[in-house]
Protein backbone atom coordinates (compact mmCIF):
# COMPACT_ATOMS: atom_id res chain seq x y z
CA UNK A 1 5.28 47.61 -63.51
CA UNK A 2 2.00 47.69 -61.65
CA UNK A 3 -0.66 49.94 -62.41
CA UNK A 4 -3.38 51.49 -59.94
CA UNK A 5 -6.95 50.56 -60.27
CA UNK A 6 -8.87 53.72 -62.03
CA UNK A 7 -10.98 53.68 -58.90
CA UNK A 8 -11.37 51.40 -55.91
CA UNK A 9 -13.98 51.02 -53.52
CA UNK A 10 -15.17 49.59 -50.26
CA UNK A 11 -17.88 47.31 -49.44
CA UNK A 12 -19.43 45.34 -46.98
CA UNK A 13 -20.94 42.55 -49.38
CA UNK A 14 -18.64 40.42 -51.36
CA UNK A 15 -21.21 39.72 -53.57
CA UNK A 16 -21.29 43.17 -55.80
CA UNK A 17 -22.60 44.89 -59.01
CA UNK A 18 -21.00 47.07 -61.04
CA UNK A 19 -22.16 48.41 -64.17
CA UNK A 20 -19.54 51.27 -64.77
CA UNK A 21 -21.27 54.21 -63.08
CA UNK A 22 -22.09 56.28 -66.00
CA UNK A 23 -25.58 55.15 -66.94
CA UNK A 24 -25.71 55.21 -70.75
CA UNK A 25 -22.04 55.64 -70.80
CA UNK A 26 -21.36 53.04 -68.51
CA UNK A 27 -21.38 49.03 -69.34
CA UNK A 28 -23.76 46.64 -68.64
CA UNK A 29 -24.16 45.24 -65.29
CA UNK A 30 -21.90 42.06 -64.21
CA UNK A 31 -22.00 40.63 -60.75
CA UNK A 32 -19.20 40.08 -59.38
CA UNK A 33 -17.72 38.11 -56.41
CA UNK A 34 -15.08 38.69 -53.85
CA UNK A 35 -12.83 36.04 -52.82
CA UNK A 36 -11.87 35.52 -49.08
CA UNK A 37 -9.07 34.66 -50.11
CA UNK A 38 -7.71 38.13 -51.82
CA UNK A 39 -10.19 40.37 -50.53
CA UNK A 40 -11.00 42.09 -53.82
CA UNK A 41 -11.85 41.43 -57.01
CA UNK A 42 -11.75 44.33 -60.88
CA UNK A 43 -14.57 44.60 -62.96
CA UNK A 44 -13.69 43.12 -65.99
CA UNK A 45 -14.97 45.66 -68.08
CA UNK A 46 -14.03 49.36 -66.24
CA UNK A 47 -11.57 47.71 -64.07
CA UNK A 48 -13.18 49.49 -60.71
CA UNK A 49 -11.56 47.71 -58.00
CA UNK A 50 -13.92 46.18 -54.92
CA UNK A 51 -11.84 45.49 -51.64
CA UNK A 52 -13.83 43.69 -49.34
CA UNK A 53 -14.04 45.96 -46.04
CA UNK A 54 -10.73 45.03 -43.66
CA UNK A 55 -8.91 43.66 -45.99
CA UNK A 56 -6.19 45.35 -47.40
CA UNK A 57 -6.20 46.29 -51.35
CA UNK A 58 -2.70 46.04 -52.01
CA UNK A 59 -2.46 41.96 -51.67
């Protein structure tokens, strides 16, 4: 069984930040990078999923 991503996003830079989104509530900051191989890479820590723009999130 595969489970979604809690929230998945777009970008144009497959080098990108994340640091949760909630300010105090969130985590701290860890940069991540997209391989162009997958197209996407989670956050380790809220599991936010980046997809690379034109690639396609479900590989």
């Amino acid at each position: 069984m595969t489970l979604e991503a809690p929230e998945t996003k777009i970008v144009e830079n497959a080098r990108v930040a994340c640091d949760g989104g909630e300010g105090a509530l969130g985590h701290p900051r860890v940069w991540l990078q997209i391989s162009e191989d997958t197209g996407w890479v989670e956050c380790p820590y809220c599991d936010c999923k980046y997809v690379l723009s034109g690639h396609d999130a479900q590989k």
